[in-house]
PDB file of N, CA and C in Angstrom:
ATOM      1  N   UNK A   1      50.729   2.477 -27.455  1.00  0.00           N
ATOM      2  CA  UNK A   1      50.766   1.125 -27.985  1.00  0.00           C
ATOM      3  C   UNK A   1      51.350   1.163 -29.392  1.00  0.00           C
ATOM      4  N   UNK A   2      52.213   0.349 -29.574  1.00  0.00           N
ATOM      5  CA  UNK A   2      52.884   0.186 -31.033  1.00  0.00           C
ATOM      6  C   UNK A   2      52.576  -0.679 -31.949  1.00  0.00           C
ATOM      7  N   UNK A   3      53.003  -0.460 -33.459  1.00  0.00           N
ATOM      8  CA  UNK A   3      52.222  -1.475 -34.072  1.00  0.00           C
ATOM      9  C   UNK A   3      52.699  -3.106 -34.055  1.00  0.00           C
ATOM     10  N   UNK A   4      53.275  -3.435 -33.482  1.00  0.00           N
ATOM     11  CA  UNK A   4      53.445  -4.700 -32.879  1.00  0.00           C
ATOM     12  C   UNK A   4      52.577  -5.413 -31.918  1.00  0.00           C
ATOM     13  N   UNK A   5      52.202  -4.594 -31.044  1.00  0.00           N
ATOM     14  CA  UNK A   5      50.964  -5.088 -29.805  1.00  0.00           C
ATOM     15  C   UNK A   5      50.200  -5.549 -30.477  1.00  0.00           C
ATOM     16  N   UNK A   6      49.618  -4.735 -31.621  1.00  0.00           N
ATOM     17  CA  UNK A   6      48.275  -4.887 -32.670  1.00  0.00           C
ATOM     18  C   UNK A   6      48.439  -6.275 -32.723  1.00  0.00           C
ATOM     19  N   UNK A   7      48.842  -6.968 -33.154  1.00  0.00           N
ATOM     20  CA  UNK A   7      49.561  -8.122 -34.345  1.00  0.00           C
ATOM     21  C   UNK A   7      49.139  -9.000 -33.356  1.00  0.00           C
ATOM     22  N   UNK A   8      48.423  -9.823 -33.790  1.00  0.00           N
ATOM     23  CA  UNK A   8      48.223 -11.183 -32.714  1.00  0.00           C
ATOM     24  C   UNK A   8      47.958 -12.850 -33.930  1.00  0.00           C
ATOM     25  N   UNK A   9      48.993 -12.805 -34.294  1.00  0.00           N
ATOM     26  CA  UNK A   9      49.303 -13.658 -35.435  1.00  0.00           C
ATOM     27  C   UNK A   9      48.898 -15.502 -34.780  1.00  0.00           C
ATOM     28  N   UNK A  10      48.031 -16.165 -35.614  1.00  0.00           N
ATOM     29  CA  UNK A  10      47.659 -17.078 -35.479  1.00  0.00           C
ATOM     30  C   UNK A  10      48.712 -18.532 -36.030  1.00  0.00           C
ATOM     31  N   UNK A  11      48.792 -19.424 -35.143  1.00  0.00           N
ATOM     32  CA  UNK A  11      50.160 -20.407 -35.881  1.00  0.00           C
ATOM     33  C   UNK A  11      49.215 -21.689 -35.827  1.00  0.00           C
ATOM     34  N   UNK A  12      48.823 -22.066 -37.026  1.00  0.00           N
ATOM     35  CA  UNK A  12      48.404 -23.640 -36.776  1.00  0.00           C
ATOM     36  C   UNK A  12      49.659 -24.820 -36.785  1.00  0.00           C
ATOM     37  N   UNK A  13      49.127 -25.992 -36.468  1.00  0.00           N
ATOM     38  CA  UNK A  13      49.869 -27.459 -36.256  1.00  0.00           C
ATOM     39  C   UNK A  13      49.705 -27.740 -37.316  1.00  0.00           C
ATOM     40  N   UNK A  14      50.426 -28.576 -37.973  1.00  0.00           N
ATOM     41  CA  UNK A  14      50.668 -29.286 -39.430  1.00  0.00           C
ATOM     42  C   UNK A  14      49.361 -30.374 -39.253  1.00  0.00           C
ATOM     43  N   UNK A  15      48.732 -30.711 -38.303  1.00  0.00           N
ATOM     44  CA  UNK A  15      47.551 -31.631 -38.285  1.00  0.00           C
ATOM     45  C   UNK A  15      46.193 -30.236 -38.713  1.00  0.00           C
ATOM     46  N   UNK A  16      46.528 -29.486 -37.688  1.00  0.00           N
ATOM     47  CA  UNK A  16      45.384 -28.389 -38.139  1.00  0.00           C
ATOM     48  C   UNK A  16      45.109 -28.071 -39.256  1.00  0.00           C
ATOM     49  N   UNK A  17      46.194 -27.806 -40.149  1.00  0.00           N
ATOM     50  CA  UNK A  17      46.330 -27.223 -41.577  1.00  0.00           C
ATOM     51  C   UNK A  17      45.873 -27.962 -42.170  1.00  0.00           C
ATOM     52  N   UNK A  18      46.694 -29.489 -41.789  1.00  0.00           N
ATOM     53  CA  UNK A  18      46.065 -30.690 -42.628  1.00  0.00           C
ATOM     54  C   UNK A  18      44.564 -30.778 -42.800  1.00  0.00           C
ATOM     55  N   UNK A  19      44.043 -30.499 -41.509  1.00  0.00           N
ATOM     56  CA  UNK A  19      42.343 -30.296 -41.696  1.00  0.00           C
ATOM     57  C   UNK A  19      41.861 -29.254 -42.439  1.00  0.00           C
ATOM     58  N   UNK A  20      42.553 -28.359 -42.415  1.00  0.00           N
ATOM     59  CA  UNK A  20      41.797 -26.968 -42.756  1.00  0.00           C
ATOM     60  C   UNK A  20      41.852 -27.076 -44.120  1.00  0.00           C
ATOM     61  N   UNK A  21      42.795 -27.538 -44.478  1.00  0.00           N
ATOM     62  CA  UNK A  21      43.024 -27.924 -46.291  1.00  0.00           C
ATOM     63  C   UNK A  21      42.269 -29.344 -46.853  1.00  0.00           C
ATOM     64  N   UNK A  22      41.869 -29.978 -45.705  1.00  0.00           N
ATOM     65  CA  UNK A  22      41.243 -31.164 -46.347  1.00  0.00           C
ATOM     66  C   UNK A  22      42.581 -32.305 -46.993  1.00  0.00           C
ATOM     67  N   UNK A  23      43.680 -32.120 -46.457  1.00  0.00           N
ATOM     68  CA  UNK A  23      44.086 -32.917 -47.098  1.00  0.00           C
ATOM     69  C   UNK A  23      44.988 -34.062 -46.298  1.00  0.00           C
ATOM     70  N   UNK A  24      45.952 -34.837 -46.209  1.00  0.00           N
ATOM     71  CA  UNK A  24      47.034 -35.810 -45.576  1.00  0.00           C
ATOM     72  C   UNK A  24      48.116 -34.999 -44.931  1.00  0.00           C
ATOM     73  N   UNK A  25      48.469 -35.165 -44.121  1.00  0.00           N
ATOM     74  CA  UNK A  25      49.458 -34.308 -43.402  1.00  0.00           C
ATOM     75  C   UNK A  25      50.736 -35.084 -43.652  1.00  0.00           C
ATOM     76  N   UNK A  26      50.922 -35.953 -44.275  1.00  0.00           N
ATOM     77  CA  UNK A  26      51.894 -36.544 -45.014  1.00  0.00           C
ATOM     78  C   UNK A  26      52.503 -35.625 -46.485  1.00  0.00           C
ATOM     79  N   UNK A  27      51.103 -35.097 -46.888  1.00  0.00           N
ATOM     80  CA  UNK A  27      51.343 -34.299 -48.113  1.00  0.00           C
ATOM     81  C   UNK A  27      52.079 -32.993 -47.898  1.00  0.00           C
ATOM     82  N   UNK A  28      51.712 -32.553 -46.303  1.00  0.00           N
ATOM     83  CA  UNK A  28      52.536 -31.286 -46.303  1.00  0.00           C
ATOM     84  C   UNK A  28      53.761 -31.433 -45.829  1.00  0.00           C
ATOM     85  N   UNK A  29      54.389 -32.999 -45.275  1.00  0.00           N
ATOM     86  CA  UNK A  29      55.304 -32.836 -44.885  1.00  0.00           C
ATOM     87  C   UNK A  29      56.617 -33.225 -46.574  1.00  0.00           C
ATOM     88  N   UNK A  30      55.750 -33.629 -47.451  1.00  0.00           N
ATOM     89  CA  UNK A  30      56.513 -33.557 -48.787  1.00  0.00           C
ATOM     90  C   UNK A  30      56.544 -32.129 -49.042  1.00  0.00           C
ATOM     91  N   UNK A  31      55.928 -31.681 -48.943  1.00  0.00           N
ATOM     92  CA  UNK A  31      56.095 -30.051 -49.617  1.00  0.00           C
ATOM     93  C   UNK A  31      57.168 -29.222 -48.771  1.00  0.00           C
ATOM     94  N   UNK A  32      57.177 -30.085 -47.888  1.00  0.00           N
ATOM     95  CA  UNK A  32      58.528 -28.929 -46.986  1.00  0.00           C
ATOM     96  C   UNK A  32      59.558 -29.350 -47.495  1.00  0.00           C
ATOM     97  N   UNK A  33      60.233 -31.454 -47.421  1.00  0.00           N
ATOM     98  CA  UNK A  33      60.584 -31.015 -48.215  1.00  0.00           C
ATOM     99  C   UNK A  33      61.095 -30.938 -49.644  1.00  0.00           C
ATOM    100  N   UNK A  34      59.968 -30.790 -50.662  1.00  0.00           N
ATOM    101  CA  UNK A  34      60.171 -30.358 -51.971  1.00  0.00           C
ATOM    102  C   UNK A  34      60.390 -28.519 -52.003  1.00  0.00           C
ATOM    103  N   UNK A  35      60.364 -28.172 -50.822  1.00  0.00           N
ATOM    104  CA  UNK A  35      59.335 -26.382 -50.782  1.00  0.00           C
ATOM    105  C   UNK A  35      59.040 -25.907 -51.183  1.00  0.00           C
ATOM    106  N   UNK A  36      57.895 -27.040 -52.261  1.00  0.00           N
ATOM    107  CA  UNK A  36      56.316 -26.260 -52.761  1.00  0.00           C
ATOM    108  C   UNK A  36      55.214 -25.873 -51.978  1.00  0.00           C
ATOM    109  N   UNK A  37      55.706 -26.228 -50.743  1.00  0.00           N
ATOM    110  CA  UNK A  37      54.268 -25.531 -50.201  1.00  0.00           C
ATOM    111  C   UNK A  37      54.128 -24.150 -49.648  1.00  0.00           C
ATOM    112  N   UNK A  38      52.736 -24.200 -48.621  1.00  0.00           N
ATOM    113  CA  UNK A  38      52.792 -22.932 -47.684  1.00  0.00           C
ATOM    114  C   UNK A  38      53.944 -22.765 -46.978  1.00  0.00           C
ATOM    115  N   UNK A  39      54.503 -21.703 -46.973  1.00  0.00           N
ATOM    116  CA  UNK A  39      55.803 -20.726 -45.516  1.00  0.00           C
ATOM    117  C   UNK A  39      55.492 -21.833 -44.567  1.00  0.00           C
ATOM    118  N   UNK A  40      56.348 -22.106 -43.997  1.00  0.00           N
ATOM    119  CA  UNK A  40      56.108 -22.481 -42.483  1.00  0.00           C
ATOM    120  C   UNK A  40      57.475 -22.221 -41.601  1.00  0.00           C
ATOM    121  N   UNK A  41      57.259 -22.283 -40.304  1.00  0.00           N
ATOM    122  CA  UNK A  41      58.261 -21.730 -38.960  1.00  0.00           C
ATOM    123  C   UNK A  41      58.664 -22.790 -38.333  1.00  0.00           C
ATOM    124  N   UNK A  42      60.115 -22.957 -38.352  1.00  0.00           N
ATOM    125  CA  UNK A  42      60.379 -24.031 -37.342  1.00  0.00           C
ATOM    126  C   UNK A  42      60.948 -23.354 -35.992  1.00  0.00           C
ATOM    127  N   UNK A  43      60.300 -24.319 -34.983  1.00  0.00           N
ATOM    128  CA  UNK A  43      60.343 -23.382 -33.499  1.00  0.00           C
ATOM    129  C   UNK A  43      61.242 -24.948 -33.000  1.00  0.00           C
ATOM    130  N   UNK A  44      62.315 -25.105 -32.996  1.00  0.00           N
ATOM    131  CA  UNK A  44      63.369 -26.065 -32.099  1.00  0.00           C
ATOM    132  C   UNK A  44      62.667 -27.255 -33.457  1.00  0.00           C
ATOM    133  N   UNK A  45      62.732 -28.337 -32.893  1.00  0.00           N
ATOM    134  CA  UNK A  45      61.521 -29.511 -33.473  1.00  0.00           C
ATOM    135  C   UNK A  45      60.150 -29.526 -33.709  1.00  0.00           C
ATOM    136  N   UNK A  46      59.815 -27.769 -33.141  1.00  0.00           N
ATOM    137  CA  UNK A  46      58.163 -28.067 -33.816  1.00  0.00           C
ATOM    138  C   UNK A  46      57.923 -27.227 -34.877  1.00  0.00           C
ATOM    139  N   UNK A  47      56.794 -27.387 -35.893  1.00  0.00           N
ATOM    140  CA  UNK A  47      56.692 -26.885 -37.314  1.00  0.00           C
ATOM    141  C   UNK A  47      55.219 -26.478 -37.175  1.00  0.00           C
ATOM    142  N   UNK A  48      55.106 -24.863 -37.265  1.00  0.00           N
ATOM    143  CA  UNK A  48      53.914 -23.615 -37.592  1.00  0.00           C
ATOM    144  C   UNK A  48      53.842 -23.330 -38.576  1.00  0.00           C
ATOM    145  N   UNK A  49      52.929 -23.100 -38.864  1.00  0.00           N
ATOM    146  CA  UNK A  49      52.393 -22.479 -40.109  1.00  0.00           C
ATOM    147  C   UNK A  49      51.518 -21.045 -39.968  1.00  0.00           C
ATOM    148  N   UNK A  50      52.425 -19.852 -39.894  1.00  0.00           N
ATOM    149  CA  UNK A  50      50.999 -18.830 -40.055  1.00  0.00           C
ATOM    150  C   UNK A  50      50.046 -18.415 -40.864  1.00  0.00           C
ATOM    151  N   UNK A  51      48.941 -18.520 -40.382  1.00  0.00           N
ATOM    152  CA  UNK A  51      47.552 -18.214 -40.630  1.00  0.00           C
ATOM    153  C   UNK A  51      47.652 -17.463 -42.500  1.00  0.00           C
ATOM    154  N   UNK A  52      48.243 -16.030 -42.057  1.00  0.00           N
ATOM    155  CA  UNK A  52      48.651 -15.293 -43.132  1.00  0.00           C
ATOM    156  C   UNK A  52      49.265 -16.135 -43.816  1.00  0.00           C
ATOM    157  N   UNK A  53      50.480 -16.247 -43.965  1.00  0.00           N
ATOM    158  CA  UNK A  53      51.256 -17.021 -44.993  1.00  0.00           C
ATOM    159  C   UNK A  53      50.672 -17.876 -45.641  1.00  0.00           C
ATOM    160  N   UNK A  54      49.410 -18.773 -45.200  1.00  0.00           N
ATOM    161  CA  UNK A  54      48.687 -19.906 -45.715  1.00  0.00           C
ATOM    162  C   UNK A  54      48.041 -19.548 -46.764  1.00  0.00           C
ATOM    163  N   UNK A  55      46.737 -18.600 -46.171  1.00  0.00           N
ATOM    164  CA  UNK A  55      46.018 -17.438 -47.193  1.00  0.00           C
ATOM    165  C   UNK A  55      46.661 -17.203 -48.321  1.00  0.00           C
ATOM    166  N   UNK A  56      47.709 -16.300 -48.318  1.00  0.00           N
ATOM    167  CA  UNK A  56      48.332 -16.110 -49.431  1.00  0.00           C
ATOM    168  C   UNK A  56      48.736 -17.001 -49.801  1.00  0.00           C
ATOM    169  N   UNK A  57      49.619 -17.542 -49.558  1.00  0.00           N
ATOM    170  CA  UNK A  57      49.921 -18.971 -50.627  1.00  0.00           C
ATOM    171  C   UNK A  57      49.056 -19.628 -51.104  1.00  0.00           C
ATOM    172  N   UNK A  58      47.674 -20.096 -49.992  1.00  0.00           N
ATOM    173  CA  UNK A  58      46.830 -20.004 -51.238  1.00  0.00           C
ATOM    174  C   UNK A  58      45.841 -19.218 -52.782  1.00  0.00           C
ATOM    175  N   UNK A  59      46.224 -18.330 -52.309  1.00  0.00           N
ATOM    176  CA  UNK A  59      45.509 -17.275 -52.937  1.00  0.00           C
ATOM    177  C   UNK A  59      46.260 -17.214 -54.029  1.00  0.00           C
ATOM    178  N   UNK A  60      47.931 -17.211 -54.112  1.00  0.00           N
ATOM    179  CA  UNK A  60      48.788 -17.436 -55.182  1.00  0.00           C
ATOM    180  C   UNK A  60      48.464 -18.398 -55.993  1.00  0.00           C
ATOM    181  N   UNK A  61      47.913 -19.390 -55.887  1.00  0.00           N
ATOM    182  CA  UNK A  61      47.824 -20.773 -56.217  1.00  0.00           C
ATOM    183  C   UNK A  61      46.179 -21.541 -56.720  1.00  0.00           C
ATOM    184  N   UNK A  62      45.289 -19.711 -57.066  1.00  0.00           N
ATOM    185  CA  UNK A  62      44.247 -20.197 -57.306  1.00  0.00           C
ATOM    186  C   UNK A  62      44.709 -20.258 -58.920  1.00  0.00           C
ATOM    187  N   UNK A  63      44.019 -20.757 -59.800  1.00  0.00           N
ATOM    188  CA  UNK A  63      43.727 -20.871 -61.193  1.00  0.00           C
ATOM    189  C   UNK A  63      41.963 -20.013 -61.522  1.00  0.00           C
ATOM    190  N   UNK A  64      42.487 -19.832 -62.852  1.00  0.00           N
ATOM    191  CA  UNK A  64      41.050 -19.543 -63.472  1.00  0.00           C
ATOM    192  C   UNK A  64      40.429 -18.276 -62.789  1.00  0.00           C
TER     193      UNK A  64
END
């Protein structure tokens, strides 16, 4: 098994995120595009966000 199998990478919906952040899913669709926000993946017309990428970006983005 290679280290790719390992990897089972999680993709939320721009509504999911929106929840998970507590915030308007209007707000993340400004940040795409201003592209201040979290990474995200465009798959044809639909828009992911991985799990990882979120984390860190937030984690970049703590203060104090």
């Amino acid at each position: 098994m290679d280290a790719t199998t390992q990897i089972t990478p999680t993709f939320l919906t721009q509504r999911e995120l929106a929840e998970l952040l507590r915030m308007p899913e209007r707000t993340l669709e400004d940040w795409r595009l201003t592209q201040t926000g979290p990474p995200y993946i465009k798959l044809g017309r639909l828009v992911r966000y991985d799990v990882r990428d979120v984390l860190t970006w937030v984690h970049e983005h703590r203060h104090g």
